[in-house]
C-alpha atoms as a PDB file:
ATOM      1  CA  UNK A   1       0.000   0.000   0.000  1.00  0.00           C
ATOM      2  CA  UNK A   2       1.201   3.587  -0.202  1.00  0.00           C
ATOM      3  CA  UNK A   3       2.109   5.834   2.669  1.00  0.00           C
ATOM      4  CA  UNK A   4      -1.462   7.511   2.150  1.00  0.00           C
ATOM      5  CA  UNK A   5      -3.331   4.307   2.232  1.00  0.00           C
ATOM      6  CA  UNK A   6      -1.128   3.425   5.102  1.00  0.00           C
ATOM      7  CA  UNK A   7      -1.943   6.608   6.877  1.00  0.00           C
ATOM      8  CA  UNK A   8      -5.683   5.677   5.764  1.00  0.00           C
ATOM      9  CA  UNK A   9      -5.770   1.881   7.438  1.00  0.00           C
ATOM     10  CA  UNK A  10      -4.437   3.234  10.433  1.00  0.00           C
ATOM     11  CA  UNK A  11      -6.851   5.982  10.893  1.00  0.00           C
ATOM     12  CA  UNK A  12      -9.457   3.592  10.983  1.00  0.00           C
ATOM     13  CA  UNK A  13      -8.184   1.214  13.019  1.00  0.00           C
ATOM     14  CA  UNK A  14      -7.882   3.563  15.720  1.00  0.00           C
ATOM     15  CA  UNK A  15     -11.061   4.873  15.395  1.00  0.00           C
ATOM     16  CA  UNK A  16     -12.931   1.253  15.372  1.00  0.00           C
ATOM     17  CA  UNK A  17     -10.708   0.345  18.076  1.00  0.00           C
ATOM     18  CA  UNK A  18      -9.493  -2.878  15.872  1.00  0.00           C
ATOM     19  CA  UNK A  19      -6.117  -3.318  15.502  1.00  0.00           C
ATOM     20  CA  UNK A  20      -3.462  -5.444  16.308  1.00  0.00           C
ATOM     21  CA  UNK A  21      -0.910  -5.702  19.170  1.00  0.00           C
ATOM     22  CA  UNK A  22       1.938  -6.027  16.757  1.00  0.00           C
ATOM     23  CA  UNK A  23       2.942  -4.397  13.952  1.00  0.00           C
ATOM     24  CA  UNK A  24       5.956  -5.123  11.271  1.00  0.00           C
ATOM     25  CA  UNK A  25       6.044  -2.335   8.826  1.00  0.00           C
ATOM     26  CA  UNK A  26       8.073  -3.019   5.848  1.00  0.00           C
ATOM     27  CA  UNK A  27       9.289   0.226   3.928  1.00  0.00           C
ATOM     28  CA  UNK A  28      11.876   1.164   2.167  1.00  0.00           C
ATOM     29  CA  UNK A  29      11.135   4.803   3.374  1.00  0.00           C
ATOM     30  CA  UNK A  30      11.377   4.152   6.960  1.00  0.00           C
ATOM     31  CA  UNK A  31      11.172   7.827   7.691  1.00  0.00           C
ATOM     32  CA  UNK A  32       7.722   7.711   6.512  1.00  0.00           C
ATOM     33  CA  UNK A  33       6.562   5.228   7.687  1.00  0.00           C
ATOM     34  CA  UNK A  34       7.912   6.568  11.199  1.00  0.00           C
ATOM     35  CA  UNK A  35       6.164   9.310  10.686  1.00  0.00           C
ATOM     36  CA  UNK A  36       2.918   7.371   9.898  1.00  0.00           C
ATOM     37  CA  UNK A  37       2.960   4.915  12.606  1.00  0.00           C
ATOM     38  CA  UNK A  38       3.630   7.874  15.285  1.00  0.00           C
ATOM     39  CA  UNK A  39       0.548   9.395  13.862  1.00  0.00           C
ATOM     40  CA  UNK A  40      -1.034   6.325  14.713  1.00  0.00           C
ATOM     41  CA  UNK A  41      -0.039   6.143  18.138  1.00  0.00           C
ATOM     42  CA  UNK A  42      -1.455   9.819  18.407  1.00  0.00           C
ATOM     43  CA  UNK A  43      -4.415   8.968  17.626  1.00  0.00           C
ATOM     44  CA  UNK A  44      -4.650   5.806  19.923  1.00  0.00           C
ATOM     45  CA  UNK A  45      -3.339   8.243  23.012  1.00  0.00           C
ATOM     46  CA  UNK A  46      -5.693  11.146  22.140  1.00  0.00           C
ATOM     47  CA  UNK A  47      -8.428  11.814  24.311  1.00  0.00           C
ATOM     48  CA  UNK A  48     -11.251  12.845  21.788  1.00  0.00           C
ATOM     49  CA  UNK A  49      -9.860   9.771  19.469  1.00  0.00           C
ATOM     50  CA  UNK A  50      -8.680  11.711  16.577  1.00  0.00           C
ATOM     51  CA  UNK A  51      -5.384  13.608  17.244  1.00  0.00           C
ATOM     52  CA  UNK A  52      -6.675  16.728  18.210  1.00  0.00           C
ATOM     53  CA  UNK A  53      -3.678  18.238  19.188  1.00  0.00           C
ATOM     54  CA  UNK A  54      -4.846  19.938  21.858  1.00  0.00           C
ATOM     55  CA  UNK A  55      -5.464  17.117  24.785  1.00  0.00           C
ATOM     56  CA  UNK A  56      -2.413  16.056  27.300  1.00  0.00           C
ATOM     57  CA  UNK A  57      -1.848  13.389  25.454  1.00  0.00           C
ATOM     58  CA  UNK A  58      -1.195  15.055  22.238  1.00  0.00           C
ATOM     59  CA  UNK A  59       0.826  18.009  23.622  1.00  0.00           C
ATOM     60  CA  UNK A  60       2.942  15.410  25.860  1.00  0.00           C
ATOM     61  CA  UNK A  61       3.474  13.560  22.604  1.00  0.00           C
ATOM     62  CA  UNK A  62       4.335  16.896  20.370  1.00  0.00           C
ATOM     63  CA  UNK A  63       6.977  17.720  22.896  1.00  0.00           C
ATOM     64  CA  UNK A  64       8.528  13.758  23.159  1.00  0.00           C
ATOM     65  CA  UNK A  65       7.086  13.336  27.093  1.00  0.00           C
ATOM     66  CA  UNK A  66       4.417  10.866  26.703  1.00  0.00           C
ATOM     67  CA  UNK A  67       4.751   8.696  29.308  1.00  0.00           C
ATOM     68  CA  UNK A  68       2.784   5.854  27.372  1.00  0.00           C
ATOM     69  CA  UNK A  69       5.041   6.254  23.874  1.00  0.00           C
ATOM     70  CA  UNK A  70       8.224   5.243  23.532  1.00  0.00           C
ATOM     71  CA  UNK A  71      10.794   5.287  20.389  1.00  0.00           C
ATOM     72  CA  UNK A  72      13.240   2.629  21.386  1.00  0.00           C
ATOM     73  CA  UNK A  73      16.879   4.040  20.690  1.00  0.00           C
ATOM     74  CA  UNK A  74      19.695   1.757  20.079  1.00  0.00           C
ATOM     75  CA  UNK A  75      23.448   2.788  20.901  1.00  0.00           C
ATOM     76  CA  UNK A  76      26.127   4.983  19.021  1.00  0.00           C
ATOM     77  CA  UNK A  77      26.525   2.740  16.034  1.00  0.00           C
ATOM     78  CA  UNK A  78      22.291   2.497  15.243  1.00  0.00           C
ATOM     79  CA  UNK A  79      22.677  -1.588  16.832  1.00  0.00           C
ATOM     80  CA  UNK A  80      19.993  -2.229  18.928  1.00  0.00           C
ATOM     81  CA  UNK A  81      21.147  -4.998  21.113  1.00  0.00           C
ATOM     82  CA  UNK A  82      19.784  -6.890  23.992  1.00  0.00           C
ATOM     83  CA  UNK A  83      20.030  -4.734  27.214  1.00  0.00           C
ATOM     84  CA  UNK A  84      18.558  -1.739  25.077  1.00  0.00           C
ATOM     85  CA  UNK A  85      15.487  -3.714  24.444  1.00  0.00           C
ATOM     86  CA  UNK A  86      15.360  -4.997  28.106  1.00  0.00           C
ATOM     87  CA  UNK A  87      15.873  -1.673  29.136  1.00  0.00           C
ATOM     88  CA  UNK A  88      13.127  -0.334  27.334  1.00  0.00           C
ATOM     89  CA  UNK A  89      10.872  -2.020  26.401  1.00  0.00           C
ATOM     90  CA  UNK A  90      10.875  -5.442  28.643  1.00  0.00           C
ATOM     91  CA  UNK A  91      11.664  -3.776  31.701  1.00  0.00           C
ATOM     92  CA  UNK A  92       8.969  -1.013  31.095  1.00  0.00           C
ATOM     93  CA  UNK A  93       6.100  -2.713  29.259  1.00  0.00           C
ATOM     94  CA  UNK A  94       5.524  -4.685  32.765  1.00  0.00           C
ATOM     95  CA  UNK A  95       3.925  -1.573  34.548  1.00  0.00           C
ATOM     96  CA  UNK A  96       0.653  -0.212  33.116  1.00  0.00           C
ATOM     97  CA  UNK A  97      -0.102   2.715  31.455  1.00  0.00           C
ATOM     98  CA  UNK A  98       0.087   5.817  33.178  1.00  0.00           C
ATOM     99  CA  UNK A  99      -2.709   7.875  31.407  1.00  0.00           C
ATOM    100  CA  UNK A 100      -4.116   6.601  28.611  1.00  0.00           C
ATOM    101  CA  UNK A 101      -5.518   2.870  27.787  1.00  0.00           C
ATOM    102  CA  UNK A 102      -2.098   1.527  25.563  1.00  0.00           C
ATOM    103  CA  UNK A 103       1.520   1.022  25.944  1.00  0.00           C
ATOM    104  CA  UNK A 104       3.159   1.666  22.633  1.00  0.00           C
ATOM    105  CA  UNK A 105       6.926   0.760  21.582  1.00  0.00           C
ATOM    106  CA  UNK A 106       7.911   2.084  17.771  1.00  0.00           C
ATOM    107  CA  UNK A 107      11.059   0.616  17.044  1.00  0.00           C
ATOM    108  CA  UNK A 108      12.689   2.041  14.242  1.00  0.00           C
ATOM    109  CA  UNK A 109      15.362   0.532  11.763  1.00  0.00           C
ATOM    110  CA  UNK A 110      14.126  -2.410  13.916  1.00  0.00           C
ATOM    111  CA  UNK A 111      16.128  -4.637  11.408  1.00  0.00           C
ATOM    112  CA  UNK A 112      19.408  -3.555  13.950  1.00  0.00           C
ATOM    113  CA  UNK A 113      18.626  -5.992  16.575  1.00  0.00           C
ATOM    114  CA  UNK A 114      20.627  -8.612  17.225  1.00  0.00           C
ATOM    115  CA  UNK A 115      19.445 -12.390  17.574  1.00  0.00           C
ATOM    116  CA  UNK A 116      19.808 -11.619  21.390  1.00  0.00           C
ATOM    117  CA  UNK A 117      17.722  -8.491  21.066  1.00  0.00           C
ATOM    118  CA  UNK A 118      15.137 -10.630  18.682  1.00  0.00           C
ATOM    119  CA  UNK A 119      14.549 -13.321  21.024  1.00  0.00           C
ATOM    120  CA  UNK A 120      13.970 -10.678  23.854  1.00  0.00           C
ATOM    121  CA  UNK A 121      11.580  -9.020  21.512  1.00  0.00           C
ATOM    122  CA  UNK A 122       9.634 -12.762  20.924  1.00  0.00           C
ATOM    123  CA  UNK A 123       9.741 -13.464  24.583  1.00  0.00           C
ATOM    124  CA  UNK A 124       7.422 -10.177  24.972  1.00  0.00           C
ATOM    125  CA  UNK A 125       5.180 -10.714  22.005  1.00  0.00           C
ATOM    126  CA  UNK A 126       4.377 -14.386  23.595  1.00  0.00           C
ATOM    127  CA  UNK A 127       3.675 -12.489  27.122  1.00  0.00           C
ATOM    128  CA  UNK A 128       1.996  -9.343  25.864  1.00  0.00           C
ATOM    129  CA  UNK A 129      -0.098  -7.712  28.260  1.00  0.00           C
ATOM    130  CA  UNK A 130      -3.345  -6.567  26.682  1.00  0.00           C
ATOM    131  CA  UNK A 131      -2.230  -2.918  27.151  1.00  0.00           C
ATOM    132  CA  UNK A 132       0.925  -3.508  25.153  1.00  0.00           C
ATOM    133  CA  UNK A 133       1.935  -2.385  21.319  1.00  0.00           C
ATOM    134  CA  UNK A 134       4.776  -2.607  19.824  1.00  0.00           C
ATOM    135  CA  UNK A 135       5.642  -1.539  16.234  1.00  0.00           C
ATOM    136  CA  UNK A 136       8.774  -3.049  14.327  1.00  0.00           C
ATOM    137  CA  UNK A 137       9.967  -0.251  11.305  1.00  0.00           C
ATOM    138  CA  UNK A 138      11.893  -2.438   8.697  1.00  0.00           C
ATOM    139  CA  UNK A 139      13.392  -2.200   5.088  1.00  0.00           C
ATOM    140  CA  UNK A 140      13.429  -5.805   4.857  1.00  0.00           C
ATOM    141  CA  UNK A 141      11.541  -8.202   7.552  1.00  0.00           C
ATOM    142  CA  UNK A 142      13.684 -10.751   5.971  1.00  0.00           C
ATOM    143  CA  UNK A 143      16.078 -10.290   8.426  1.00  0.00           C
ATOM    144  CA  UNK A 144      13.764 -11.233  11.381  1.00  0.00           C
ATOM    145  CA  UNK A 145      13.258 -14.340  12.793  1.00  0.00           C
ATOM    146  CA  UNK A 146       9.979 -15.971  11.581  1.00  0.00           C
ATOM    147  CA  UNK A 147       8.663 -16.596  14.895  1.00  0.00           C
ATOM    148  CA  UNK A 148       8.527 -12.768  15.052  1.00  0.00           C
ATOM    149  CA  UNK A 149       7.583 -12.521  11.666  1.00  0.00           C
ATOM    150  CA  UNK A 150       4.321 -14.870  12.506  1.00  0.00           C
ATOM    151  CA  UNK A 151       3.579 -13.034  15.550  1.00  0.00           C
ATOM    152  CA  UNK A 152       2.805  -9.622  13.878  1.00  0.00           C
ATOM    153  CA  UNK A 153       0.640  -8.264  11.723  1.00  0.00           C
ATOM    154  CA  UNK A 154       2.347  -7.339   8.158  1.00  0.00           C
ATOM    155  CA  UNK A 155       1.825  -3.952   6.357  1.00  0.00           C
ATOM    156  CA  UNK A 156       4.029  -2.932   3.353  1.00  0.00           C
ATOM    157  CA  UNK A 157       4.406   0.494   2.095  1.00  0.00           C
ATOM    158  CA  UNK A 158       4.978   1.770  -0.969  1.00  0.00           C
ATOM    159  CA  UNK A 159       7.167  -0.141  -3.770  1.00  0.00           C
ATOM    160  CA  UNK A 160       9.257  -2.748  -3.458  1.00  0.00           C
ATOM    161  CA  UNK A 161      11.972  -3.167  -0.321  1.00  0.00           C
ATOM    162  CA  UNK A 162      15.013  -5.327  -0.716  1.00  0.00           C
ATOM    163  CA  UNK A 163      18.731  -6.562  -1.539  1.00  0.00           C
ATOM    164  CA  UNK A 164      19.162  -4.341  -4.816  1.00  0.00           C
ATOM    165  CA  UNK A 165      20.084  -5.821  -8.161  1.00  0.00           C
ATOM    166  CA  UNK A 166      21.939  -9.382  -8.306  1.00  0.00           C
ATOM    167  CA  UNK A 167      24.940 -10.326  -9.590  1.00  0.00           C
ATOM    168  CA  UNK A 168      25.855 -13.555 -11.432  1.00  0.00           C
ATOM    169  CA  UNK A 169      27.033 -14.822  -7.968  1.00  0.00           C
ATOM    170  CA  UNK A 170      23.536 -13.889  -5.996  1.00  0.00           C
ATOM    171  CA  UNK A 171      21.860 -16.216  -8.344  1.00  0.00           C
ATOM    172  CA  UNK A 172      24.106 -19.237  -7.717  1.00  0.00           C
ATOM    173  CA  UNK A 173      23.731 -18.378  -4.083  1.00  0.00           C
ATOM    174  CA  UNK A 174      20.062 -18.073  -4.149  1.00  0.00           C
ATOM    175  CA  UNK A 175      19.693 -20.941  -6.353  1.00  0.00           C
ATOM    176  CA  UNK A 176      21.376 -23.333  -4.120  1.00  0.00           C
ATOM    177  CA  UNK A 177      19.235 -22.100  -1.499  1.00  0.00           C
ATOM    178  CA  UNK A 178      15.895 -22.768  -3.589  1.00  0.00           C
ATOM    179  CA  UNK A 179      16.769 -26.589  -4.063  1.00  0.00           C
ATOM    180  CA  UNK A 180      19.157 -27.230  -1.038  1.00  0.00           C
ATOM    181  CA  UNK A 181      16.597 -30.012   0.027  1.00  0.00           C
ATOM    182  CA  UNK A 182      16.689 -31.981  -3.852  1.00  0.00           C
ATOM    183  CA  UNK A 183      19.944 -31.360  -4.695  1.00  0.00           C
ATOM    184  CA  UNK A 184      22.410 -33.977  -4.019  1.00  0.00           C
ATOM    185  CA  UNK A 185      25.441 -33.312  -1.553  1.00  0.00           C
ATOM    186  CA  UNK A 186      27.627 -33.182  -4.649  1.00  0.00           C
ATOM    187  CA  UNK A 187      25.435 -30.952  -6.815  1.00  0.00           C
ATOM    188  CA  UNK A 188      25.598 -28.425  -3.801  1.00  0.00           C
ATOM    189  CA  UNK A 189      29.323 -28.567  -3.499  1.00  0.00           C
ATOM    190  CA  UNK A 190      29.961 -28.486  -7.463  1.00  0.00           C
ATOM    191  CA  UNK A 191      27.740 -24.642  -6.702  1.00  0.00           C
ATOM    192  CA  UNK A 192      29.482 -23.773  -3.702  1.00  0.00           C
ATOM    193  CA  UNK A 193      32.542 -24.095  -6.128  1.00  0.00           C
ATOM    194  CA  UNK A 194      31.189 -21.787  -8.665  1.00  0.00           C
ATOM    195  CA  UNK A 195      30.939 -19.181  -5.956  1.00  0.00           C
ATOM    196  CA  UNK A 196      34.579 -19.103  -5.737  1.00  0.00           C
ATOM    197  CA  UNK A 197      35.551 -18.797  -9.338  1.00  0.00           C
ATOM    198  CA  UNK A 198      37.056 -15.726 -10.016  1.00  0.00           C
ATOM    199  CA  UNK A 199      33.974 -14.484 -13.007  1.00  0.00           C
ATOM    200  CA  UNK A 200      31.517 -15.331 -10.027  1.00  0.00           C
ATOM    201  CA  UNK A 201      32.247 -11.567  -8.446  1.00  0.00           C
ATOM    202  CA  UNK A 202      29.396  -9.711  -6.448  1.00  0.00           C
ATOM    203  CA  UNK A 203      28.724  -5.946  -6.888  1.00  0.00           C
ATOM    204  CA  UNK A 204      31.776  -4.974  -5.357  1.00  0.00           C
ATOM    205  CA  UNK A 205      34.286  -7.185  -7.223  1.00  0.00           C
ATOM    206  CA  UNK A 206      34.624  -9.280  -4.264  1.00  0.00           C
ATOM    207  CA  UNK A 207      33.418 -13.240  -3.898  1.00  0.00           C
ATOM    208  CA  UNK A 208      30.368 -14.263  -1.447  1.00  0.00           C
ATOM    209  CA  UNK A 209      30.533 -11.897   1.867  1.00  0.00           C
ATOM    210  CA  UNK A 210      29.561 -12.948   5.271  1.00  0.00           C
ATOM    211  CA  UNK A 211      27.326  -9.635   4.966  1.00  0.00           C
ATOM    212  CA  UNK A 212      25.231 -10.729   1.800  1.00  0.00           C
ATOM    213  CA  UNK A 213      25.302 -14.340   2.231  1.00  0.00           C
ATOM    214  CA  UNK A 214      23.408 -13.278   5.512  1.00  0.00           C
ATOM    215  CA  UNK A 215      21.178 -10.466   3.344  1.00  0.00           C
ATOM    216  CA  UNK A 216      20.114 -13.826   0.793  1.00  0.00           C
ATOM    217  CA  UNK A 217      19.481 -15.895   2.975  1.00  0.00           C
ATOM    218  CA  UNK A 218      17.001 -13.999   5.747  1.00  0.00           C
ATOM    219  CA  UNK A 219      15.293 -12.439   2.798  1.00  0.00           C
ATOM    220  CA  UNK A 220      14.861 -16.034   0.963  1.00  0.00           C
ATOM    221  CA  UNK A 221      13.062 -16.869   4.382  1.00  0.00           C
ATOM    222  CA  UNK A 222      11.206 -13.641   4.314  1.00  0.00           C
ATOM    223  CA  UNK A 223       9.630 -15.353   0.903  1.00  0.00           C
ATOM    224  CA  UNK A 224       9.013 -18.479   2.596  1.00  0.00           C
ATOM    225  CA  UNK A 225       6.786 -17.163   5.137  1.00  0.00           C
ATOM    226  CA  UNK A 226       5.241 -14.838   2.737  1.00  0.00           C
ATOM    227  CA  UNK A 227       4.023 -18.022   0.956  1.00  0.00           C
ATOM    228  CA  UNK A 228       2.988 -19.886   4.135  1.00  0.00           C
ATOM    229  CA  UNK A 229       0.665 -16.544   5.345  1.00  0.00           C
ATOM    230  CA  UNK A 230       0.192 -15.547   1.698  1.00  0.00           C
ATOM    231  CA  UNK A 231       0.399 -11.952   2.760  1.00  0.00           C
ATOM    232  CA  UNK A 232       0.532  -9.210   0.222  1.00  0.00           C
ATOM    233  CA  UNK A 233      -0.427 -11.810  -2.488  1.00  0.00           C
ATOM    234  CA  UNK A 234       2.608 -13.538  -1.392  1.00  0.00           C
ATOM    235  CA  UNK A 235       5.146 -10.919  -3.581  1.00  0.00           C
ATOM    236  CA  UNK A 236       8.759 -12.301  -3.669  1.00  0.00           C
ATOM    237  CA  UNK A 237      11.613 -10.466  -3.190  1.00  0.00           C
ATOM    238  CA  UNK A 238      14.013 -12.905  -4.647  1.00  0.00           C
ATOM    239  CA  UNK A 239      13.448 -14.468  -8.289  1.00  0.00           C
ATOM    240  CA  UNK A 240      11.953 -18.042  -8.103  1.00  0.00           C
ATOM    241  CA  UNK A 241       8.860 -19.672  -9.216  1.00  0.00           C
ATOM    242  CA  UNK A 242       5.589 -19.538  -6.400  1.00  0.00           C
ATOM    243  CA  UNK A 243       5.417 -23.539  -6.310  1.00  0.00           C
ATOM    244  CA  UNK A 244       9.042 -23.496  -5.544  1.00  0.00           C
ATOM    245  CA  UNK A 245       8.107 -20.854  -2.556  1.00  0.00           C
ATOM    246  CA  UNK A 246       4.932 -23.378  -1.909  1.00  0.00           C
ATOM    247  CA  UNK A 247       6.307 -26.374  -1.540  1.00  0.00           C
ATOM    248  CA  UNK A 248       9.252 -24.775   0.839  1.00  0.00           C
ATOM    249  CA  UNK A 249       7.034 -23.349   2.741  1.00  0.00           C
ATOM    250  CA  UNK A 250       5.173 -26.628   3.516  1.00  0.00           C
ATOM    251  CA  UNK A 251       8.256 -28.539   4.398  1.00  0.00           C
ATOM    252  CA  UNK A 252      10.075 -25.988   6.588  1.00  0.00           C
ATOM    253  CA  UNK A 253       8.060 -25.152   9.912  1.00  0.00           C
ATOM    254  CA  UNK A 254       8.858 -21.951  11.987  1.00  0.00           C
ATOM    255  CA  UNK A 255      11.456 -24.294  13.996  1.00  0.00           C
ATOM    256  CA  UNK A 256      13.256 -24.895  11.371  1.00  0.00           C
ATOM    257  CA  UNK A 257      13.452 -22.013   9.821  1.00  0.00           C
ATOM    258  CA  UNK A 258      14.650 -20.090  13.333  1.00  0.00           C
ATOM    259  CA  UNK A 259      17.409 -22.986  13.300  1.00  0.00           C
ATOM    260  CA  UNK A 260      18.479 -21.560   9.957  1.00  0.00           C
ATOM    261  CA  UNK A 261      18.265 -17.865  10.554  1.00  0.00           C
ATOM    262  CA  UNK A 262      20.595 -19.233  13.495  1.00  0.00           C
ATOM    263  CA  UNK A 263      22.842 -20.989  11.099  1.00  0.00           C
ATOM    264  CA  UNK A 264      22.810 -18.179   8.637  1.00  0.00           C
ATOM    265  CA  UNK A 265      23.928 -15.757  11.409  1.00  0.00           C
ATOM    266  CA  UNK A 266      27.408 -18.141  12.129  1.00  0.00           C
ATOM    267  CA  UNK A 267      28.093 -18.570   8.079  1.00  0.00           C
ATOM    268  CA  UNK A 268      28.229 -14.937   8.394  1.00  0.00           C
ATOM    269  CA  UNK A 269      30.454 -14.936  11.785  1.00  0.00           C
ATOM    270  CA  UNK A 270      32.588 -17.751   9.735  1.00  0.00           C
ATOM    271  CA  UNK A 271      32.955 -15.713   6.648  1.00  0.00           C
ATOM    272  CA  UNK A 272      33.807 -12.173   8.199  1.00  0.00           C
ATOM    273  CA  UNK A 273      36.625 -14.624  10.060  1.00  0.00           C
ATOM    274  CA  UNK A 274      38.447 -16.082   7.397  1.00  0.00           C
ATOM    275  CA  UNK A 275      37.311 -19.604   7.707  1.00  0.00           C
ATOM    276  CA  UNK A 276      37.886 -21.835   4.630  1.00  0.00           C
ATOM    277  CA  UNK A 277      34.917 -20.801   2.525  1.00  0.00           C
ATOM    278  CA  UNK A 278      34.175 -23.757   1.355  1.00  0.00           C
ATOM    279  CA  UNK A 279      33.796 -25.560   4.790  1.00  0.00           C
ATOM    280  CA  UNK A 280      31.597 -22.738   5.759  1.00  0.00           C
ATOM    281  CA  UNK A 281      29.053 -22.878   3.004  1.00  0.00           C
ATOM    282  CA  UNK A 282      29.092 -26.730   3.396  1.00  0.00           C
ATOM    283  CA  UNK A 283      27.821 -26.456   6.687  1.00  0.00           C
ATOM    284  CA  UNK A 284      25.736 -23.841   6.285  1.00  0.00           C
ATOM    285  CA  UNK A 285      23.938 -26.300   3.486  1.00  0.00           C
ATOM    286  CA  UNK A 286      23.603 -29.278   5.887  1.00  0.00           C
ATOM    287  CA  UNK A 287      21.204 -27.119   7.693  1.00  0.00           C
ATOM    288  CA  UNK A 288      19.399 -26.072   5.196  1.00  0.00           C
ATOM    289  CA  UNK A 289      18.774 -29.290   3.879  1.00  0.00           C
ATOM    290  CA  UNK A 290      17.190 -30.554   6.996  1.00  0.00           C
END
């Protein structure tokens, strides 16, 4: 949807009082879709319902000093790890509001957590006090875990969010990913081979990175569970036919695919550390053929 019909759904769902506890917003304009979400929350806090702009709530929220609203903030770098989600938003969402009826947590570039800071995240979502929202801003929700992912309701804004344009190498990588569970150990390794010969460069002249392998792989999973909730007529990010998408999303189940968004996570770790690239991808492989 555009940022207008965005701004639309959200007006109504605060005034019919039917919306959802969790939110993943999936931009490529994250600023935007900030700005939308916050107007949201405004309207949820305001006491005639509508953002007035007059009530407490709106003039506490206009000046950043709502006591119910809360923009997480991750540290120096933009991460947002563990202790800044238990610090606010674990550790805070416990005690109820203090004026209005809702708790609300916008996390923006939400995409910056860490596993740590994911799980933390999940842990609340599974315990979430009837009082509580929280609102994930993403450019890609690929890069979530799909426990998450499954937990909260799914609006996309405007045009298409994603990895950019592939290279010869991305669509080895990606292929091997589509049929890592019918291709034969020694069909994957002849591939993971290709990604080392020297015409199989990425975008930056460089072989397979820790940092895009990662990228691939989260948003290949962020097409598998588009095809298992069939959200947004289930539009791909990465090339590959929908019964392809179909049948991998009947044979993986959330638990499996959180064991490979853990396994994609060390491939990168092994990657970014020099370990023999071949090895890495290997293993990496094993687990996604399970």
């Amino acid at each position: 949807m555009t940022i207008s019909q965005a701004k639309e759904y959200f007006k109504k769902a605060a005034a019919t009082g039917r919306f959802s506890h969790a939110y993943m917003i999936e931009s490529e304009d994250t600023a935007s879709a900030y700005d939308t979400v916050y107007d949201f929350a405004r309207m949820l806090e305001c006491e005639s319902g509508n953002g007035c702009g007059h009530c407490y709530s709106c003039k506490a929220l206009s000046s950043g000093n709502h006591p119910d609203v809360r923009t997480v903030i991750g540290d120096k770098k933009g991460l947002i790890s563990v202790d800044n989600i238990r610090e606010q938003v674990v550790g805070d969402i416990i005690i109820r509001p203090y004026h209005g009826m809702n708790k609300i947590y916008i996390i923006p570039d939400a995409d910056n957590m860490n596993v740590q800071a994911q799980n933390a995240i999940l842990k609340t979502l599974e315990e979430m006090p009837s009082y509580g929202i929280i609102i994930l801003i993403s450019s890609n929700i690929g890069r979530f875990l799909p426990t998450i992912i499954s937990r909260s309701f799914i609006v996309r804004i405007s045009g298409e969010c994603g990895i950019g344009s592939l290279s010869e190498m991305d669509e080895i990588f990606i292929g091997l990913l589509r049929g890592a569970d019918k291709l034969s150990p020694a069909d994957i390794l002849e591939g993971i081979r290709n990604l080392q010969g020297d015409k199989k460069k990425d975008s930056s002249g460089d072989r397979l990175t820790g940092d895009r392998a990662y990228e691939l792989s989260m948003t290949w999973i962020r097409d598998i569970m588009a095809e298992k909730t069939c959200l947004d007529e289930c539009n791909l990010k990465l090339p590959g036919e929908k019964d392809i998408y179909k049948r991998l999303s009947e044979k993986y189940s959330y638990r499996q695919l959180d064991h490979i968004v853990a396994e994609a996570s060390i491939l990168r770790e092994r990657l970014q550390s020099n370990v023999n690239f071949e090895l890495a991808l290997q293993l990496f492989f094993m687990a996604v053929r399970i």
